[in-house]
PDB file of N, CA and C in Angstrom:
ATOM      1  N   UNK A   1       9.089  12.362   7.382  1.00  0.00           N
ATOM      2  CA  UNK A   1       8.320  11.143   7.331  1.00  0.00           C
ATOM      3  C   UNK A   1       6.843  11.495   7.193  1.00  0.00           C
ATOM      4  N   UNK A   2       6.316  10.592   6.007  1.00  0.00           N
ATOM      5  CA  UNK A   2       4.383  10.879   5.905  1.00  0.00           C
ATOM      6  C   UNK A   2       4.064   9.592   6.024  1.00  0.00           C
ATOM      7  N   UNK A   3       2.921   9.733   6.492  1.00  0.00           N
ATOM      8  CA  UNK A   3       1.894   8.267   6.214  1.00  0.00           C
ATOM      9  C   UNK A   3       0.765   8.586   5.587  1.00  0.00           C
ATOM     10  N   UNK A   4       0.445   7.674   4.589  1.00  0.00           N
ATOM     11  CA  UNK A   4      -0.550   7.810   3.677  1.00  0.00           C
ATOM     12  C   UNK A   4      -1.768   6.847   3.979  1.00  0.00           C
ATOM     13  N   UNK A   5      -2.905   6.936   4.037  1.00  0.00           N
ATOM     14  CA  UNK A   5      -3.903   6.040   3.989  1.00  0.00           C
ATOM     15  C   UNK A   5      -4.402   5.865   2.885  1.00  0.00           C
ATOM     16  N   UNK A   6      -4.390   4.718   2.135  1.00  0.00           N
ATOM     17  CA  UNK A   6      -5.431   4.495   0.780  1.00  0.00           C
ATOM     18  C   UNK A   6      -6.272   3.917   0.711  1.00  0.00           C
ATOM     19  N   UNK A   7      -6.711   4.106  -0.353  1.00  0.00           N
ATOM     20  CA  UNK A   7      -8.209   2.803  -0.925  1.00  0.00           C
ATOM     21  C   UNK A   7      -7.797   2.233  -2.700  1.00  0.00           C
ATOM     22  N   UNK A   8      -7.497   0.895  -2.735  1.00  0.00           N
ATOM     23  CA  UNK A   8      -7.185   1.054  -4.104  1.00  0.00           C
ATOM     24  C   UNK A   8      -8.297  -0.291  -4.702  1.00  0.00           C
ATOM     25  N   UNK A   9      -9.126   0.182  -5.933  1.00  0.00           N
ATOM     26  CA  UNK A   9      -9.886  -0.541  -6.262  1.00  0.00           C
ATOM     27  C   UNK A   9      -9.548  -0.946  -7.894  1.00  0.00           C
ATOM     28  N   UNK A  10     -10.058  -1.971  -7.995  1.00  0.00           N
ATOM     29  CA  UNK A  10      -9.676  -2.965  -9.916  1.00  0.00           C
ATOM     30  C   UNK A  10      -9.267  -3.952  -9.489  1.00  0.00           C
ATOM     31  N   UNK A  11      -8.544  -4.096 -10.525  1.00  0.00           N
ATOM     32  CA  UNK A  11      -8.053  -5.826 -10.248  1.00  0.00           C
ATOM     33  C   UNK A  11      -6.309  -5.607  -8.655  1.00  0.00           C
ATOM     34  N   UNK A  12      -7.309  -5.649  -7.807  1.00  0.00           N
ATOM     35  CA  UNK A  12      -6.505  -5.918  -6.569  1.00  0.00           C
ATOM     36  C   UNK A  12      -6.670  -7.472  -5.652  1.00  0.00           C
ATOM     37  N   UNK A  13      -7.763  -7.881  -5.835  1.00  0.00           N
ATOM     38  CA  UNK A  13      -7.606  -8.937  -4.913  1.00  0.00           C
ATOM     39  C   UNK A  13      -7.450 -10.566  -5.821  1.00  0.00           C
ATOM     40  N   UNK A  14      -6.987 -11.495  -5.160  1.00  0.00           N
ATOM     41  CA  UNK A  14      -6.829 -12.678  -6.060  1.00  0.00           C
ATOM     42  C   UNK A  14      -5.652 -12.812  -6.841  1.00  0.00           C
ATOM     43  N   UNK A  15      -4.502 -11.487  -6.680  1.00  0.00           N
ATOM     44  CA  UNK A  15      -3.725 -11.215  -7.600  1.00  0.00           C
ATOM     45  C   UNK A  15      -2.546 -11.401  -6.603  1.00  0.00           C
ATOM     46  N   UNK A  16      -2.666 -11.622  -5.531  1.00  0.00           N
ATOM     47  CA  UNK A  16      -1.323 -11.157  -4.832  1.00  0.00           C
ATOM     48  C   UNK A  16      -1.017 -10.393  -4.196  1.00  0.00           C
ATOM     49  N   UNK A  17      -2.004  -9.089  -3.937  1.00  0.00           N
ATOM     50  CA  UNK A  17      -1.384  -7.626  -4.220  1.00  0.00           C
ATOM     51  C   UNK A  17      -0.728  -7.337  -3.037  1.00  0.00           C
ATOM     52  N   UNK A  18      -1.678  -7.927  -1.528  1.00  0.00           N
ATOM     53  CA  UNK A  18      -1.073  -7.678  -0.212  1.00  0.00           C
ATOM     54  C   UNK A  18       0.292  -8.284   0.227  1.00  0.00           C
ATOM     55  N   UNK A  19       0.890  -9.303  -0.519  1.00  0.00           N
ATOM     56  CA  UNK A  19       1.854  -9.787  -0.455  1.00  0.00           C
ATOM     57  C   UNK A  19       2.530  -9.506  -1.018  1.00  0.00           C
ATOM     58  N   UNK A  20       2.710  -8.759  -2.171  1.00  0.00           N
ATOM     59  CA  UNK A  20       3.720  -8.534  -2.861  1.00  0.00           C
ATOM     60  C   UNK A  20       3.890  -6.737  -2.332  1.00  0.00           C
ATOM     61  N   UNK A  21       2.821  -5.609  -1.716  1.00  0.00           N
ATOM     62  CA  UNK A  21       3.053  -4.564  -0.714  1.00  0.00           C
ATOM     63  C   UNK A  21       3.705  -4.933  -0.157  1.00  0.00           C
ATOM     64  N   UNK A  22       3.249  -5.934   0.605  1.00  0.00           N
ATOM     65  CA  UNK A  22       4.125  -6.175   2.093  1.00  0.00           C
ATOM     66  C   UNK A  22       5.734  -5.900   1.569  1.00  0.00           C
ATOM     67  N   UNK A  23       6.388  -7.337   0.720  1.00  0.00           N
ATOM     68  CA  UNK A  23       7.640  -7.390  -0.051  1.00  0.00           C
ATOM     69  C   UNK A  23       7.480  -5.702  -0.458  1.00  0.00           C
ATOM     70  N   UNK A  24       6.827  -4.916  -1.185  1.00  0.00           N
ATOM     71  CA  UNK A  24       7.766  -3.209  -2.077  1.00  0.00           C
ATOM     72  C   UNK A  24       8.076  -2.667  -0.279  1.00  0.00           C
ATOM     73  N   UNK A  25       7.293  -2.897   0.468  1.00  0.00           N
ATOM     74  CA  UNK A  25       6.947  -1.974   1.760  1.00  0.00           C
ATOM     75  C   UNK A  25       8.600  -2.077   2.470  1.00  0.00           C
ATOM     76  N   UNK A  26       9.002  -3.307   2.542  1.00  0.00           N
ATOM     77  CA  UNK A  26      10.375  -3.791   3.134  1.00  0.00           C
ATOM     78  C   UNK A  26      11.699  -2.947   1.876  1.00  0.00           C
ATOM     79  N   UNK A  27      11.348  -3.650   1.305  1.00  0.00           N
ATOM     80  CA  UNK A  27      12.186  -2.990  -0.200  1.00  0.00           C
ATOM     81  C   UNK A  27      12.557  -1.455  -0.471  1.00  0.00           C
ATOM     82  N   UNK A  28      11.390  -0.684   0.378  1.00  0.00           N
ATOM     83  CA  UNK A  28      11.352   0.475   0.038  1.00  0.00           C
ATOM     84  C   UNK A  28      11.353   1.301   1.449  1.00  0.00           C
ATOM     85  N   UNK A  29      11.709   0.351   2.787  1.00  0.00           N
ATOM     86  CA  UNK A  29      12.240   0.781   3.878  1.00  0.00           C
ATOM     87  C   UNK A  29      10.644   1.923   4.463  1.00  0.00           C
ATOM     88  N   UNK A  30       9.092   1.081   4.048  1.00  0.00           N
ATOM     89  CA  UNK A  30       8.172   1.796   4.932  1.00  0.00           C
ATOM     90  C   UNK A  30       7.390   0.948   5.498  1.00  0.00           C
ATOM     91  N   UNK A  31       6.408   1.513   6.835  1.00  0.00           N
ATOM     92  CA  UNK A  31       5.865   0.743   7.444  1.00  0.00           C
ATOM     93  C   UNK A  31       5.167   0.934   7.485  1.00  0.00           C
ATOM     94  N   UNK A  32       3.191  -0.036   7.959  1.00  0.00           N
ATOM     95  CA  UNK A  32       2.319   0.062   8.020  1.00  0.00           C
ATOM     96  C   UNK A  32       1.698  -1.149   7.734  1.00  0.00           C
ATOM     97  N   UNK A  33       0.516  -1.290   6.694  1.00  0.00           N
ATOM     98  CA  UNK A  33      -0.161  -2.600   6.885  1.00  0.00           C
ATOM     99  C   UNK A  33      -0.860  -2.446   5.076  1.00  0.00           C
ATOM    100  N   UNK A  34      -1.649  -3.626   5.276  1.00  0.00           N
ATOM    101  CA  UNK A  34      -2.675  -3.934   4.105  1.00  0.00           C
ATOM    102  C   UNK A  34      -3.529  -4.441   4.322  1.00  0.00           C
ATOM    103  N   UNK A  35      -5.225  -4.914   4.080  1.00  0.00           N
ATOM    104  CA  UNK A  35      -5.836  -5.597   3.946  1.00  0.00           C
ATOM    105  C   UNK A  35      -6.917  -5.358   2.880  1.00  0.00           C
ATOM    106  N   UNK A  36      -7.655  -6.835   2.920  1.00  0.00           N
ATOM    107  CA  UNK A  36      -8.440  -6.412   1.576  1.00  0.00           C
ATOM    108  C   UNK A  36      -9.892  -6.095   2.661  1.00  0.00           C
ATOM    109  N   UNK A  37     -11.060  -5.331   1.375  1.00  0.00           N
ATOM    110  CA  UNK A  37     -12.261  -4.978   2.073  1.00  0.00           C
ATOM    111  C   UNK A  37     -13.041  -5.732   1.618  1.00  0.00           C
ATOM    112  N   UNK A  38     -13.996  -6.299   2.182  1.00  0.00           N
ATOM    113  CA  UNK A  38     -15.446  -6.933   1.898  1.00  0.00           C
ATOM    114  C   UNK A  38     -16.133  -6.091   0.172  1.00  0.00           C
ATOM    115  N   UNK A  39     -15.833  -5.125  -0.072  1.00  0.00           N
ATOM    116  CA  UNK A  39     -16.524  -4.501  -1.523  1.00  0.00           C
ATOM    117  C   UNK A  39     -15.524  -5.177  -2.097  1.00  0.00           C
ATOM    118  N   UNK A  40     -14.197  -5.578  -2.322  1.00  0.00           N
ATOM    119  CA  UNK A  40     -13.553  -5.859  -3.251  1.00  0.00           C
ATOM    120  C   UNK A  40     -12.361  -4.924  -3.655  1.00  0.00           C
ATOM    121  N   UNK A  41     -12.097  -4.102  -2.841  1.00  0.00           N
ATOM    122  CA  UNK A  41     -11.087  -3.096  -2.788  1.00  0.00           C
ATOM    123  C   UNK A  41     -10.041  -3.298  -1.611  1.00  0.00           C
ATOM    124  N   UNK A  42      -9.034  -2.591  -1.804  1.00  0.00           N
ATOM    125  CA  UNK A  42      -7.718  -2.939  -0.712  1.00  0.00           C
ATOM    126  C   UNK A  42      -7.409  -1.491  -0.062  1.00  0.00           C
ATOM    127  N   UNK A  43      -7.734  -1.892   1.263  1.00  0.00           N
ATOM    128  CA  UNK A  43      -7.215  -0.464   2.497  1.00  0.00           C
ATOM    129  C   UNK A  43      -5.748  -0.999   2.790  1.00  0.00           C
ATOM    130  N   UNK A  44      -4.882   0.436   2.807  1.00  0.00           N
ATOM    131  CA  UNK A  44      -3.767   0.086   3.323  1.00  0.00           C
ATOM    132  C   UNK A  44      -2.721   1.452   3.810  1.00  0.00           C
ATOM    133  N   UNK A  45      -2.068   1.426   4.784  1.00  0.00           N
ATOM    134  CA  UNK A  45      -1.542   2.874   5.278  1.00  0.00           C
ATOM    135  C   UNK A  45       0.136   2.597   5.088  1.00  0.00           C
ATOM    136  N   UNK A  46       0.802   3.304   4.499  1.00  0.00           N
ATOM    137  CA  UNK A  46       2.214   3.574   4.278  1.00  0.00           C
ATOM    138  C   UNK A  46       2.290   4.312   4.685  1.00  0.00           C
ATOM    139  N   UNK A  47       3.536   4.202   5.324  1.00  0.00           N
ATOM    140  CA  UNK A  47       4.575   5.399   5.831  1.00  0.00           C
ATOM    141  C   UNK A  47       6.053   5.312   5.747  1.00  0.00           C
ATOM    142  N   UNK A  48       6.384   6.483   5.590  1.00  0.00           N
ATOM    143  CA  UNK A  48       7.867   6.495   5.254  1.00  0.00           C
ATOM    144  C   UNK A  48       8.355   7.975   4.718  1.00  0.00           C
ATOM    145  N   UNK A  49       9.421   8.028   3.923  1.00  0.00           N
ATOM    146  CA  UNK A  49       9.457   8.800   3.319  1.00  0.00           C
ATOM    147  C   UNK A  49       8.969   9.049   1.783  1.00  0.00           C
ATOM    148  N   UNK A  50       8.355  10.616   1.332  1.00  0.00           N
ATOM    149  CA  UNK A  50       7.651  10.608   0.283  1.00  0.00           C
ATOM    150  C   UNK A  50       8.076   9.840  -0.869  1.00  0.00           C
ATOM    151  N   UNK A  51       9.202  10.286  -1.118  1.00  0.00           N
ATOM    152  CA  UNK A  51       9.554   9.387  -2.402  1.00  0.00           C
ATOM    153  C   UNK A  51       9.962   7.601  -2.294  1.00  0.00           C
ATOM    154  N   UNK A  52      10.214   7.301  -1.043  1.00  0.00           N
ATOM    155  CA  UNK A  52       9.867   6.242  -1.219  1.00  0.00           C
ATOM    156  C   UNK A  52       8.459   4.888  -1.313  1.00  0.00           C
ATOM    157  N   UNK A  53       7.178   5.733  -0.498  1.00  0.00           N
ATOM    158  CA  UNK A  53       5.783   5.360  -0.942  1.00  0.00           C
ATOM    159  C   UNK A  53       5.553   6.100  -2.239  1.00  0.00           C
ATOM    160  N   UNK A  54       6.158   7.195  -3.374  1.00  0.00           N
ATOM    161  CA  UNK A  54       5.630   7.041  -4.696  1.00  0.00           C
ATOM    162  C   UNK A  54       6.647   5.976  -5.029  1.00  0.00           C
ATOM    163  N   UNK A  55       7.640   5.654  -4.907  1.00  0.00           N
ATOM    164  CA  UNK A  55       8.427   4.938  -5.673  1.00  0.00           C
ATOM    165  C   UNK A  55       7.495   3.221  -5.546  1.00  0.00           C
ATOM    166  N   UNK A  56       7.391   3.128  -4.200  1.00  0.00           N
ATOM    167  CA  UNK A  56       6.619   1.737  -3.785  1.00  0.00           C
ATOM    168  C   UNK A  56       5.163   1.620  -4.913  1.00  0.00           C
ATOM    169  N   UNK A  57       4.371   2.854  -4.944  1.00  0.00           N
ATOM    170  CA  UNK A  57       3.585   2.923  -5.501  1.00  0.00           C
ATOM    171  C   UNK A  57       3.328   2.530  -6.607  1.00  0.00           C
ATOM    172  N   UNK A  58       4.562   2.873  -7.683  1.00  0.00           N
ATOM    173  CA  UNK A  58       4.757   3.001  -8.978  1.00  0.00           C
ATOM    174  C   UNK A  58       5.196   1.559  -9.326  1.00  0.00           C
ATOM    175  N   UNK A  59       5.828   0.777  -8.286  1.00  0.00           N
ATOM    176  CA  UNK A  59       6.329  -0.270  -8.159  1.00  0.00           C
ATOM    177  C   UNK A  59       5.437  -1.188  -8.689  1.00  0.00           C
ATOM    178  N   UNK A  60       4.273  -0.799  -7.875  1.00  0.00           N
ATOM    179  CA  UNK A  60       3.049  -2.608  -7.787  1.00  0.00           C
ATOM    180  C   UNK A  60       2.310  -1.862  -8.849  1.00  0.00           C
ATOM    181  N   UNK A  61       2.518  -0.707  -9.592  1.00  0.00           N
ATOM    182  CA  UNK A  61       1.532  -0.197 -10.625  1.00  0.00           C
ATOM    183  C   UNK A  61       2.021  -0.906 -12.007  1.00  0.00           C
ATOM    184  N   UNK A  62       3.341  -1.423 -12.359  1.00  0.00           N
ATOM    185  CA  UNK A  62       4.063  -2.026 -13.047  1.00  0.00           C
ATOM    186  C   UNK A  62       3.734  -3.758 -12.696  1.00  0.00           C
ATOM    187  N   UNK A  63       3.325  -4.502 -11.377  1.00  0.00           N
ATOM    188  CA  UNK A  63       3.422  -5.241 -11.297  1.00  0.00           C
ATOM    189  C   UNK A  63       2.462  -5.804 -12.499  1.00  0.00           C
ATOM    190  N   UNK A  64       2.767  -7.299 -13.315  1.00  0.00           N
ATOM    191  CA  UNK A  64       1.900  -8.001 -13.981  1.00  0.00           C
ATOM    192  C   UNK A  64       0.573  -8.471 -13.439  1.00  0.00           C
ATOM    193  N   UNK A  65      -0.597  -7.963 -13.640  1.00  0.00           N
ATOM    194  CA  UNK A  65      -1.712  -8.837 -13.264  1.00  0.00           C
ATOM    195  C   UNK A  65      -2.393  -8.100 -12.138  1.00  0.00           C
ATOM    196  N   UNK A  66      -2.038  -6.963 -11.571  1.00  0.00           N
ATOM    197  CA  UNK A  66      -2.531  -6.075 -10.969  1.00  0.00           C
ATOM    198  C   UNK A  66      -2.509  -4.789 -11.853  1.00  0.00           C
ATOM    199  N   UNK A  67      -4.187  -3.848 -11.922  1.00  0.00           N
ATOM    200  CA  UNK A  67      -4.755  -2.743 -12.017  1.00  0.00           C
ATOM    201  C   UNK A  67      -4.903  -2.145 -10.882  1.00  0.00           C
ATOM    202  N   UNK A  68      -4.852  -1.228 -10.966  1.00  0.00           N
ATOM    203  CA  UNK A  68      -5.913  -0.096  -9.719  1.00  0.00           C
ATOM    204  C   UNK A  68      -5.636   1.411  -9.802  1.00  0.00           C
ATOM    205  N   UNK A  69      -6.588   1.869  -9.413  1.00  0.00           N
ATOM    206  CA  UNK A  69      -6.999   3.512  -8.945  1.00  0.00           C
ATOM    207  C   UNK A  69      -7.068   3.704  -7.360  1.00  0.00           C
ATOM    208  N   UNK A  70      -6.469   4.518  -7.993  1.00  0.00           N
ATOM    209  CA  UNK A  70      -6.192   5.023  -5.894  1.00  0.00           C
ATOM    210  C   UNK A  70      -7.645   6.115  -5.922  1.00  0.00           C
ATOM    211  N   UNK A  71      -8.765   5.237  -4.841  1.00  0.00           N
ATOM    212  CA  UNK A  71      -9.830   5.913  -4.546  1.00  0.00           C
ATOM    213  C   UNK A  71     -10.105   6.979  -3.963  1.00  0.00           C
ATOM    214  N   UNK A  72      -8.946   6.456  -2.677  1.00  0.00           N
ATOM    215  CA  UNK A  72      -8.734   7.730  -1.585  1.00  0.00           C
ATOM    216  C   UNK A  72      -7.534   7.761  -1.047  1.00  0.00           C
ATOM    217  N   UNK A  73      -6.806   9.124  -0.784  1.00  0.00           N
ATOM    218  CA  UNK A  73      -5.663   9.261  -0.438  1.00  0.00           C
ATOM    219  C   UNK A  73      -5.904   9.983   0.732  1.00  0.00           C
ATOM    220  N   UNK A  74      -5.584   9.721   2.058  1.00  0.00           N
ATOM    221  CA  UNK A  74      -5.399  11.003   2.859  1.00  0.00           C
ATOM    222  C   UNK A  74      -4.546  10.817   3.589  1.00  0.00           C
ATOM    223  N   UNK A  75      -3.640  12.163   3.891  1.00  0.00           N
ATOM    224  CA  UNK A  75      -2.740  11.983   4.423  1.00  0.00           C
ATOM    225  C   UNK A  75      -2.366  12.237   6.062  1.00  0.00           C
ATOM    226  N   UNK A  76      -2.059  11.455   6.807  1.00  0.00           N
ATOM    227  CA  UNK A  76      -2.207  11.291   8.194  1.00  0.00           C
ATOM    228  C   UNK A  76      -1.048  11.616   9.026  1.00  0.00           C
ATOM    229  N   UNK A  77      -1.185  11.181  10.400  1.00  0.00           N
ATOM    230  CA  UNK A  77      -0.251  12.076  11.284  1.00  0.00           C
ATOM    231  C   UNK A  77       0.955  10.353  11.266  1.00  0.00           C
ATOM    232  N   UNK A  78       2.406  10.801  11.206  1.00  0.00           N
ATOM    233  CA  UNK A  78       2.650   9.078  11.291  1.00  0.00           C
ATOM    234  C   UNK A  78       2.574   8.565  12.560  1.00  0.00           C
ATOM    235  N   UNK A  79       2.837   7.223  12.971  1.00  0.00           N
ATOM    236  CA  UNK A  79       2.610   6.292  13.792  1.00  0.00           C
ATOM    237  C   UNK A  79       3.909   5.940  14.236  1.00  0.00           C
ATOM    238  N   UNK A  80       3.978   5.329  15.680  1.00  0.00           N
ATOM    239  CA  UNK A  80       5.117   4.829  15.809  1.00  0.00           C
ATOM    240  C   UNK A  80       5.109   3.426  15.830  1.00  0.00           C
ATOM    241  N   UNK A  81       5.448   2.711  14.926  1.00  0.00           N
ATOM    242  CA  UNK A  81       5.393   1.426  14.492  1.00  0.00           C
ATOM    243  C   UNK A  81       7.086   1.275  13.845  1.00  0.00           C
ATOM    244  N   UNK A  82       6.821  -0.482  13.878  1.00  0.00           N
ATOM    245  CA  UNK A  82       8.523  -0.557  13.236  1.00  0.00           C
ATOM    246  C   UNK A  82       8.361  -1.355  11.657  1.00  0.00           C
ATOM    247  N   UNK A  83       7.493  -1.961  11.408  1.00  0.00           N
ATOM    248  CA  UNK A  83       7.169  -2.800  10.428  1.00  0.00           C
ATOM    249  C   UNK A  83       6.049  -2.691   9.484  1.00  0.00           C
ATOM    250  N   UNK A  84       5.876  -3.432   8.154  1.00  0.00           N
ATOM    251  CA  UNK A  84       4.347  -3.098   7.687  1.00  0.00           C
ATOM    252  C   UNK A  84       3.673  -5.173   7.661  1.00  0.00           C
ATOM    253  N   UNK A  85       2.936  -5.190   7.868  1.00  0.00           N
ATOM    254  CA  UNK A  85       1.782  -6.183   8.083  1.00  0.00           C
ATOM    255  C   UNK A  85       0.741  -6.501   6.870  1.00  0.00           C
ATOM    256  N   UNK A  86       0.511  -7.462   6.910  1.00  0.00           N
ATOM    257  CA  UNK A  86      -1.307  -7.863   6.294  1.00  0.00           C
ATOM    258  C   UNK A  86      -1.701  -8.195   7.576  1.00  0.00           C
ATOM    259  N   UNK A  87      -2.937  -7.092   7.139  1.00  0.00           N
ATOM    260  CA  UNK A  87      -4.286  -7.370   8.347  1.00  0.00           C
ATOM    261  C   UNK A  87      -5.134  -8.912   7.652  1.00  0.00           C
TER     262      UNK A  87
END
């Protein structure tokens, strides 16, 4: 199990994006959260197993009407949590 922390900036907010994470996050059996930032970019920490946060990843990268670049990736110690959230 990893947890990832990101930063993903473009067309992320206004689009859906934290809601439709939340939905890949369940789908793809990981937990953690989302929210958007005051600059206009989206923080958000996954965890799970690797191939299932690239698979989640690749997921909302396909979604219609959402862009983005992953700003920052780092990878963290995981958490004991049971679910993923919007902050």
């Amino acid at each position: 199990m990893v947890r990832w922390h990101l930063i993903l900036s473009g067309r992320v907010q206004g689009v859906g994006l934290r809601f439709r994470t939340k939905m890949a996050a369940q789908q793809f059996h990981l937990t953690g959260w989302v929210h958007n930032l005051d600059d206009g970019d989206v923080e958000l920490e996954l965890q799970g197993e690797q191939d299932n946060i690239d698979r989640c990843l690749l997921y909302l990268r396909r979604l219609p009407g959402i862009q983005f670049s992953i700003l920052q990736a780092e990878e963290m110690e995981p958490a004991d949590e049971r679910r993923f959230h919007i902050m």
